[in-house]
Protein backbone atom coordinates (compact mmCIF):
# COMPACT_ATOMS: atom_id res chain seq x y z
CA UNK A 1 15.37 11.94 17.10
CA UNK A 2 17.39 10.23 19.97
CA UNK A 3 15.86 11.28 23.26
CA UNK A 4 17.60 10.73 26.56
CA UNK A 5 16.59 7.83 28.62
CA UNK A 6 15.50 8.91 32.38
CA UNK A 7 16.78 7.30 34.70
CA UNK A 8 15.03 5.44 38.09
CA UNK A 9 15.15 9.23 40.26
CA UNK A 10 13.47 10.68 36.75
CA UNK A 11 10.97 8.01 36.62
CA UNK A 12 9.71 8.42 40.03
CA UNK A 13 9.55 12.04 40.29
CA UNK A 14 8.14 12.26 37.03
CA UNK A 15 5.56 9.16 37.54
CA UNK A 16 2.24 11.41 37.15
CA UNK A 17 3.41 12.48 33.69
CA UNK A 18 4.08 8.76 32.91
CA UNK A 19 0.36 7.40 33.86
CA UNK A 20 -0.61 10.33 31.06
CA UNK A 21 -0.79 8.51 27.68
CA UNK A 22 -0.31 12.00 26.03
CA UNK A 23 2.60 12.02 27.81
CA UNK A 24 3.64 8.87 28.74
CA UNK A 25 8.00 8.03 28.45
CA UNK A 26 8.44 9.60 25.56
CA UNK A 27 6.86 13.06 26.03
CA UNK A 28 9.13 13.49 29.65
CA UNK A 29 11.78 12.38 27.43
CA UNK A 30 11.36 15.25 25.17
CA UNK A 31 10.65 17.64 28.56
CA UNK A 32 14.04 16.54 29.10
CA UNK A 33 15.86 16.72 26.43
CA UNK A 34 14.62 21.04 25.66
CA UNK A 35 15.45 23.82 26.86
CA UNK A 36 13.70 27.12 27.23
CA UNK A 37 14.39 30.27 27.79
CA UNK A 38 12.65 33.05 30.33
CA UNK A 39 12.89 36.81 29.87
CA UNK A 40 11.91 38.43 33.00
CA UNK A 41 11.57 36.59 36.85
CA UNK A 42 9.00 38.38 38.03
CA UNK A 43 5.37 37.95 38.23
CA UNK A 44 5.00 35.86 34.80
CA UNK A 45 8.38 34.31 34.87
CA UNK A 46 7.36 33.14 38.63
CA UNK A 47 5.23 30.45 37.78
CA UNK A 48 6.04 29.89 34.52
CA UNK A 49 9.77 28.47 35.87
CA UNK A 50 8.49 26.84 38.50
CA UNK A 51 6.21 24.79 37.18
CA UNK A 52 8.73 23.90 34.04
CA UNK A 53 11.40 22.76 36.56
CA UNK A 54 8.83 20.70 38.48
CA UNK A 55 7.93 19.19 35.24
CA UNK A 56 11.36 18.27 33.89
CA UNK A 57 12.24 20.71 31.23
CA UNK A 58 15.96 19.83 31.37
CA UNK A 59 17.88 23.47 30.43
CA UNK A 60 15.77 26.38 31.86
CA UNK A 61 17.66 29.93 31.36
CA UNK A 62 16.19 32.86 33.50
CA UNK A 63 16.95 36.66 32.21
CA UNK A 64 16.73 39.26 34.47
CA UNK A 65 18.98 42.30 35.86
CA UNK A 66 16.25 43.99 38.43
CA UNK A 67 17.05 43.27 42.13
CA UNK A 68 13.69 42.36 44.47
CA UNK A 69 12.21 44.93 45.83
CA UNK A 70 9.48 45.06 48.69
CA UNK A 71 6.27 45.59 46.17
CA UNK A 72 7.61 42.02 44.42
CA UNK A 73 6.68 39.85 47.30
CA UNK A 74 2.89 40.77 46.33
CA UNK A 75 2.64 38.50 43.50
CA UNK A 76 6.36 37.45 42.19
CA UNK A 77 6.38 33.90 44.21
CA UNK A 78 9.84 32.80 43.46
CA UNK A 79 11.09 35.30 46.51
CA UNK A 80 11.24 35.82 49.92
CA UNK A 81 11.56 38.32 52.77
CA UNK A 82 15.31 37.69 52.81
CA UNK A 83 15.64 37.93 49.09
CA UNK A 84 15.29 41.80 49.30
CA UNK A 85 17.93 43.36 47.43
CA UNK A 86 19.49 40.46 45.75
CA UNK A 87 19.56 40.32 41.41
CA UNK A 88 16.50 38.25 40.59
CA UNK A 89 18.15 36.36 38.06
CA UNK A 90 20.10 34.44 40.80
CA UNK A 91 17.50 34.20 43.59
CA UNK A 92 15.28 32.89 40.75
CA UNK A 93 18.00 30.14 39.63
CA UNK A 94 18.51 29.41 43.45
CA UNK A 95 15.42 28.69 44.08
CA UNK A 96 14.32 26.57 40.97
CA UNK A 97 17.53 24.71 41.34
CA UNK A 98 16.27 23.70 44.84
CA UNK A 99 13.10 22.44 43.29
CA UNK A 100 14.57 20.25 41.17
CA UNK A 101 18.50 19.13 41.13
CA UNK A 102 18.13 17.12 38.40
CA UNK A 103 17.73 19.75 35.54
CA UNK A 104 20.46 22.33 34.59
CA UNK A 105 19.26 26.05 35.59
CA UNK A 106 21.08 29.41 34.52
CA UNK A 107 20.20 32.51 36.04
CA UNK A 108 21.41 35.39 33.87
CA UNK A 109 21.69 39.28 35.28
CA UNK A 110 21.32 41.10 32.19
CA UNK A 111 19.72 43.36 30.51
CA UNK A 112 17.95 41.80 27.30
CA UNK A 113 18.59 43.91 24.49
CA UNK A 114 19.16 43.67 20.51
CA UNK A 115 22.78 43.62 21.25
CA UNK A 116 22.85 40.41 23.37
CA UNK A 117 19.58 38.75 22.53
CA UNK A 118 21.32 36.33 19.88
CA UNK A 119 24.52 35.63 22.32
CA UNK A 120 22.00 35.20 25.62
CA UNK A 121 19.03 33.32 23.42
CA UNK A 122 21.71 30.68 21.81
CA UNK A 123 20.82 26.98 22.39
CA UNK A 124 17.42 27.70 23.46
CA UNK A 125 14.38 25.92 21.85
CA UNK A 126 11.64 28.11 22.90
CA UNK A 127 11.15 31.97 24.03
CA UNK A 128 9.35 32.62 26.76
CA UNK A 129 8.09 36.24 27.92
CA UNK A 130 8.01 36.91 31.62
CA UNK A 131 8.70 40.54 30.84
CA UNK A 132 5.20 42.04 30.64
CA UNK A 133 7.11 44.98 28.90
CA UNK A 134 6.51 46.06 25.44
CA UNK A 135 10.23 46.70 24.41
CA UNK A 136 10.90 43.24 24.91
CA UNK A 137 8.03 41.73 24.18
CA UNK A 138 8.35 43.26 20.19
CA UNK A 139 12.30 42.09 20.55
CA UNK A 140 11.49 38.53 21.84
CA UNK A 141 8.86 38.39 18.90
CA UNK A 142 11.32 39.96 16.03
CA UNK A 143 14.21 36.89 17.38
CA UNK A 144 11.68 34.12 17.57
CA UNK A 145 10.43 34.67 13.76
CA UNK A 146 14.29 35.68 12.71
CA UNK A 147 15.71 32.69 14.01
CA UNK A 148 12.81 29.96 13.50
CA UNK A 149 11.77 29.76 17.27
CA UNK A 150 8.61 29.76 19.14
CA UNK A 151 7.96 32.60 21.14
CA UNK A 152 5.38 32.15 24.23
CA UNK A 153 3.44 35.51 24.75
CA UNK A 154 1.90 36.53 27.74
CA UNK A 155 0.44 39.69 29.39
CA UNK A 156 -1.07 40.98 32.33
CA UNK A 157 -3.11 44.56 33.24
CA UNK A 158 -4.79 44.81 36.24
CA UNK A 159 -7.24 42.08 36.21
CA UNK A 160 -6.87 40.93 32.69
CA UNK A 161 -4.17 38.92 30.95
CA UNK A 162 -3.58 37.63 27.59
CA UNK A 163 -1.96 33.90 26.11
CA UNK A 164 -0.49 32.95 22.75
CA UNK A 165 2.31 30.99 20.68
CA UNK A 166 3.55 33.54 17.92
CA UNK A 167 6.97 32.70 15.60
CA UNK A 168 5.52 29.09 14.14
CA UNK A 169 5.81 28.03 11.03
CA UNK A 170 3.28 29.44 8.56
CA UNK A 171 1.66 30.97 11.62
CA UNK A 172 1.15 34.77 13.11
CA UNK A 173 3.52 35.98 15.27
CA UNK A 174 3.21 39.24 17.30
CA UNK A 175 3.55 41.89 14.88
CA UNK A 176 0.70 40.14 12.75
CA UNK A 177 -1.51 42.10 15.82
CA UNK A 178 0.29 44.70 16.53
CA UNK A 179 2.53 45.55 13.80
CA UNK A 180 3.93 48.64 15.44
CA UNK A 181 4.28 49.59 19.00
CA UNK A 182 2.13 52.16 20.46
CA UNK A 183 3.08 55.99 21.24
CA UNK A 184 4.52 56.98 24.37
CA UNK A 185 2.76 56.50 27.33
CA UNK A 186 -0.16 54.30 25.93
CA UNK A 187 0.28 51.52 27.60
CA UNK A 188 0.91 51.77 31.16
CA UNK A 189 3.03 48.74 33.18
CA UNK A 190 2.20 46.99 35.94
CA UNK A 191 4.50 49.26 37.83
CA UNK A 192 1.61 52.49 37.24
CA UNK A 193 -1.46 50.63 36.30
CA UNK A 194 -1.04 47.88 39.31
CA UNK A 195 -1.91 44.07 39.01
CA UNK A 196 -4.08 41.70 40.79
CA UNK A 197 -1.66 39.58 42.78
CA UNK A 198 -2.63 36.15 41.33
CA UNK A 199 -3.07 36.90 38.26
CA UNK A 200 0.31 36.55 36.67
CA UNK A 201 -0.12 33.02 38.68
CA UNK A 202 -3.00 32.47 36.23
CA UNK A 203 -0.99 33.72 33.05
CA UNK A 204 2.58 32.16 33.66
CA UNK A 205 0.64 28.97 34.42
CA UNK A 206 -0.98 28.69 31.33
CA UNK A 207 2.22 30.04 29.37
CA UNK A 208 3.72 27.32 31.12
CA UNK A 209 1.00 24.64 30.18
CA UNK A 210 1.65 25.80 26.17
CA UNK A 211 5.69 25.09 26.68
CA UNK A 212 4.86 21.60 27.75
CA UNK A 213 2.35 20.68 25.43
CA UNK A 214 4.98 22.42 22.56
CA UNK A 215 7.55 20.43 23.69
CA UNK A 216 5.09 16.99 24.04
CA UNK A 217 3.73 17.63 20.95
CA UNK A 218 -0.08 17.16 23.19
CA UNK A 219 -3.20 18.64 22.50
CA UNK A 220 -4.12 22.02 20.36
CA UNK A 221 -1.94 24.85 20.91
CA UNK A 222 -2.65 28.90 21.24
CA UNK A 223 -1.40 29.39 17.80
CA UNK A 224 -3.12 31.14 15.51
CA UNK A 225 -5.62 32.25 18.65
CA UNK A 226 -5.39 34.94 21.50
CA UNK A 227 -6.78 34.08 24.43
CA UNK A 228 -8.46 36.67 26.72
CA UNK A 229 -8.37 36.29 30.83
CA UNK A 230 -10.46 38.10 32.92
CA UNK A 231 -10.15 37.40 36.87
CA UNK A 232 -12.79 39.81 38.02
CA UNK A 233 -15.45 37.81 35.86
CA UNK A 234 -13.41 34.72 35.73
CA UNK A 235 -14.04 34.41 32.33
CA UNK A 236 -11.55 33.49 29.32
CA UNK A 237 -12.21 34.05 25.91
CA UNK A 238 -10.31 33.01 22.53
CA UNK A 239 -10.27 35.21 19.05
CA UNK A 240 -8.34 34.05 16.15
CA UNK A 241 -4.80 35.80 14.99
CA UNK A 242 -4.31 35.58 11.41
CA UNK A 243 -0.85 36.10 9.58
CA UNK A 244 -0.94 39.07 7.74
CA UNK A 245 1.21 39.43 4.63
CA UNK A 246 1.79 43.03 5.09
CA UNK A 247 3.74 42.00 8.41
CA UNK A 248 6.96 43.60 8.55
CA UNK A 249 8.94 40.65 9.95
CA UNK A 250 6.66 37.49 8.72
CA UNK A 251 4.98 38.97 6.04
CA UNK A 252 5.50 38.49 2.24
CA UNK A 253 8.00 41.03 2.42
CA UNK A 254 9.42 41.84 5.36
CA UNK A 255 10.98 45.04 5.75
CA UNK A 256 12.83 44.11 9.97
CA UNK A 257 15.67 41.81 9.21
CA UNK A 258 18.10 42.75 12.59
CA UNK A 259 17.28 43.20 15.77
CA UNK A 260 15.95 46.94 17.40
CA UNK A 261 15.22 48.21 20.76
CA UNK A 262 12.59 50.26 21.94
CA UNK A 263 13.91 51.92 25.35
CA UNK A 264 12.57 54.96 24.91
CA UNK A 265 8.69 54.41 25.93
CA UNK A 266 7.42 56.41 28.19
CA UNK A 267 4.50 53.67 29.19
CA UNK A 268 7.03 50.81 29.29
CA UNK A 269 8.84 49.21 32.30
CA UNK A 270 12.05 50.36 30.64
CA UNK A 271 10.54 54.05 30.89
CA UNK A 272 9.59 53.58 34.49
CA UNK A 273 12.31 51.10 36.54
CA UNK A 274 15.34 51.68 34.29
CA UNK A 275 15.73 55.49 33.97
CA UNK A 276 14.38 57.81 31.55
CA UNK A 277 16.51 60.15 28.90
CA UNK A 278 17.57 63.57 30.65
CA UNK A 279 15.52 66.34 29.45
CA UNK A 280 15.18 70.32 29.89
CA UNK A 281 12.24 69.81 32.09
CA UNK A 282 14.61 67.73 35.00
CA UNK A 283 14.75 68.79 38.57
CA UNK A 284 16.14 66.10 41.17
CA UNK A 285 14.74 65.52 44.62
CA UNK A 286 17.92 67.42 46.29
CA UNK A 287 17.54 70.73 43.69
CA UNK A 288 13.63 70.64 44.22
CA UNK A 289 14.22 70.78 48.22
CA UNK A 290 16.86 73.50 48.29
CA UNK A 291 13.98 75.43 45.66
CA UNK A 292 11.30 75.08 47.55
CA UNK A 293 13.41 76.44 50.51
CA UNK A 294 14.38 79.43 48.86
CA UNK A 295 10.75 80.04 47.01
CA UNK A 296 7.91 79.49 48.41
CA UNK A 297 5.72 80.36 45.05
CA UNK A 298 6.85 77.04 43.53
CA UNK A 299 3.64 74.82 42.82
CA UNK A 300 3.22 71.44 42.99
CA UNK A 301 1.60 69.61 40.00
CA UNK A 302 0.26 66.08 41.05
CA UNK A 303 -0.52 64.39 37.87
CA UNK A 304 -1.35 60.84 39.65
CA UNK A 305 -5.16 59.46 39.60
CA UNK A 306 -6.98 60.34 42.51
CA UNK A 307 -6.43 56.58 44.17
CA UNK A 308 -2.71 57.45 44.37
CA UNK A 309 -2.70 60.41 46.16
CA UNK A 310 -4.63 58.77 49.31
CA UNK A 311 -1.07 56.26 49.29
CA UNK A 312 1.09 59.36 49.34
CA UNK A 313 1.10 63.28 47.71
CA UNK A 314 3.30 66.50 49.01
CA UNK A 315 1.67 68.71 51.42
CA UNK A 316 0.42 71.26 49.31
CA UNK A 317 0.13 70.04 45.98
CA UNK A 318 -2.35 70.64 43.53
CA UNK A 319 -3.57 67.81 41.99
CA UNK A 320 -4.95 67.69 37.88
CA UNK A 321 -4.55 64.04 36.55
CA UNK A 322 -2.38 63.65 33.36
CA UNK A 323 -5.18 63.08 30.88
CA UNK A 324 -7.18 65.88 32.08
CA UNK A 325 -4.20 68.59 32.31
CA UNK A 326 -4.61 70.52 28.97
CA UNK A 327 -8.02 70.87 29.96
CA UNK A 328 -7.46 72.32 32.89
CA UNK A 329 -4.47 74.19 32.09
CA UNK A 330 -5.86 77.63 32.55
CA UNK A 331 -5.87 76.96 35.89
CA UNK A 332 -2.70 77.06 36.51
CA UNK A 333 -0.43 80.29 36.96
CA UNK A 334 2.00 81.45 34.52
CA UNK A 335 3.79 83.55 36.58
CA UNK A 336 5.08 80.70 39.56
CA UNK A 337 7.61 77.90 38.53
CA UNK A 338 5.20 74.67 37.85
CA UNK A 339 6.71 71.25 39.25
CA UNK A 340 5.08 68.85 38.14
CA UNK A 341 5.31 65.06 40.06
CA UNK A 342 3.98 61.46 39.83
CA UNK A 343 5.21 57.91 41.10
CA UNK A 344 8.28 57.70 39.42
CA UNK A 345 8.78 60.42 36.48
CA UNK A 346 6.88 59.16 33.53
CA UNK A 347 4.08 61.18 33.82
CA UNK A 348 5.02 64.17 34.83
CA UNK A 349 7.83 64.28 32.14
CA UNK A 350 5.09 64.23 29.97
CA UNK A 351 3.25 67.13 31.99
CA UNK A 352 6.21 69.38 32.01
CA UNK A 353 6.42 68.76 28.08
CA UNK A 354 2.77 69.42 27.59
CA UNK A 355 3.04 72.74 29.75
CA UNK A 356 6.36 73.91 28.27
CA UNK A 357 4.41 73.56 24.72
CA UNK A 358 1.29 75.47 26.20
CA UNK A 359 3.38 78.52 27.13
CA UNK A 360 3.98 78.04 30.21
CA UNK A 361 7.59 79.62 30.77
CA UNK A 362 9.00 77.75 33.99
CA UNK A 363 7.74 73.94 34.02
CA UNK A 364 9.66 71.19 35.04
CA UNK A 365 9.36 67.65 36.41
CA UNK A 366 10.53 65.54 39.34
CA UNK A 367 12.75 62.81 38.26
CA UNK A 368 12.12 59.67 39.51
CA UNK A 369 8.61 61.03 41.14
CA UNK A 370 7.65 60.78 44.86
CA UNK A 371 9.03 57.69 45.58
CA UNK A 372 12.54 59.50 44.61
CA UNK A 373 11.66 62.42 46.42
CA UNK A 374 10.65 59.43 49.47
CA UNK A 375 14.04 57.85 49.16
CA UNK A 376 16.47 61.14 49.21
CA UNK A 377 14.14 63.97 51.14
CA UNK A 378 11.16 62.97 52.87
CA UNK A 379 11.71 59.52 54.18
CA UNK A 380 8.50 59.19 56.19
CA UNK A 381 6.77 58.96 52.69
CA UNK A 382 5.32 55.87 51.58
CA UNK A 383 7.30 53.65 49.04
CA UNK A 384 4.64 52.26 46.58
């Protein structure tokens, strides 16, 4: 394999790799010559870009079509105050660019999907997911193992997170765990559960420690093993992944052969930031105020936890947690109209459905929560 020679610049910035002899010229050679691609900009995709343009990966490609928001600045370290508003994708490439000018950097606003995956992913040696979402996390998986790539898995949940290489040869990939992706609502994001600032520092670091030592060809990679991260013990733990046969895209016989999406999960970012499918149940901000106004029996359903209702709630609300709402259904009147409300519509979707099925005659949800309700009624409410 002809590698590309670095030049005196290279050499210099690169000169702490050099004195490695796992490294040495020929591993920053090979930094040089891949190219990787991240899905997602945010907290994971933060560090993990960073430090792979400060080591010399030489293509980096950064997906992403949110803007930054406010609540980013908490842990997603590639943005600024004055960044507010502006697609991530670009702010990202901006800023990695001005790190390092000698490698080529794409930022990419888009949406990645089944439909564009193969166009967006093209030319790319290694898949990289900065998502922490589980619609793209199975999708990154299913075109890693389709098209003979490695894809470089991490998660984060609170105070936990989670490392491995899946899509190797003769190795798991991500399906070999979890073949199937959860129901609805199982698996809360980041955006409802809430992360510990640093520690999708922690996670995209290490992701970003298994691209270089791919790319090297150093030291013994996550392959075959899961490991476990726990900040609030600071403890890390690895298990084994085997491959599975019966895996439908790796196994024996496989039965995924194209590309699918998964936007319809209630517990996923795509559920929660990009919009949710209209349903019988919908009442918006505007038509909530002007029902409110013209009857005053209409109850408030606050299916948060307890912790988010001392951020924000509506003045008179009554408040039942999701998980505990069937229990406690009987409390409830059948004879008022029953809107039900969370952060930003997930939940109480799921309420209104739930209480709609229980025979309740007149329940609906507030789309896009109380931080739409925030934005287009009530704008001395908290933003969270």
């Amino acid at each position: 394999m002809s590698l590309p020679a670095l030049t005196p610049e290279e050499i210099a910035r690169y000169s702490r790799h050099l004195l490695l002899p796992q490294v040495g010229m020929r591993g920053q050679q090979k930094l040089k010559a891949a190219s990787v691609l991240i899905v997602g900009a945010g907290g994971l995709g933060s560090p993990i870009a960073m430090y792979l343009a400060a080591a010399g990966v030489g293509r980096i490609g950064l997906v992403d079509y949110d803007r930054v928001e406010i609540s980013n600045l908490q842990r997603q370290v590639l943005y600024s105050e004055t960044d507010l508003q502006f697609p991530k994708a670009e702010k990202a490439a901006e800023r990695i660019s001005a790190t390092n000018s000698l490698i080529r950097v794409e930022g990419i606003v888009e949406q990645f999907n089944s439909t564009n995956a193969a166009r967006i992913s093209q030319g790319y040696d290694i898949l990289v997911d900065g998502t922490d979402n589980l619609p793209t996390r199975y999708l990154l998986n299913d075109l890693a193992v389709l098209t003979h790539r490695p894809y470089v898995y991490g998660s984060i949940f609170r105070f936990e997170g989670q490392v491995s290489i899946f899509g190797l040869a003769g190795q798991p990939c991500y399906r070999c765990l979890f073949p199937e992706p959860p129901p609805p609502g199982a698996i809360p994001s980041c955006a409802s559960a809430g992360v510990m600032g640093v520690l999708p520092g922690i996670i995209g670091s290490m992701q970003a420690a298994e691209v270089i030592k791919l790319i090297t060809g150093i030291g013994e990679l996550l392959s075959g093993k899961l490991l476990l991260f726990d900040a609030l013990d600071m403890r890390a733990d690895t298990v084994r992944v085997s491959k599975k046969d019966s895996c439908p895209v790796c196994g024996t016989k496989p039965s995924i052969h194209i590309l699918q999406d998964y936007e319809a999960w209630c517990g996923s970012r795509i559920g929660e930031d990009f919009g949710l499918p209209a349903t019988p149940y919908d009442i918006s901000p505007e038509d909530l105020k002007q029902l409110m106004d013209a009857n005053p029996a209409v109850l408030l359903l606050d299916v948060r936890e307890e912790f988010e209702r001392q951020i924000s709630a509506l003045s008179g609300s009554v408040h039942i947690p999701l998980p505990e709402l069937m229990e406690r259904q009987n409390t409830l009147p059948h004879d008022r109209p029953i809107v039900a409300y969370c952060r930003n519509g997930v939940r109480s979707q799921e309420a209104a459905r739930l209480l709609t099925a229980a025979g309740f005659a007149d329940a609906r949800h507030l789309v896009g929560g109380i931080n739409a309700w925030a934005e287009k009624v009530d704008p001395t409410i908290p933003v969270y």
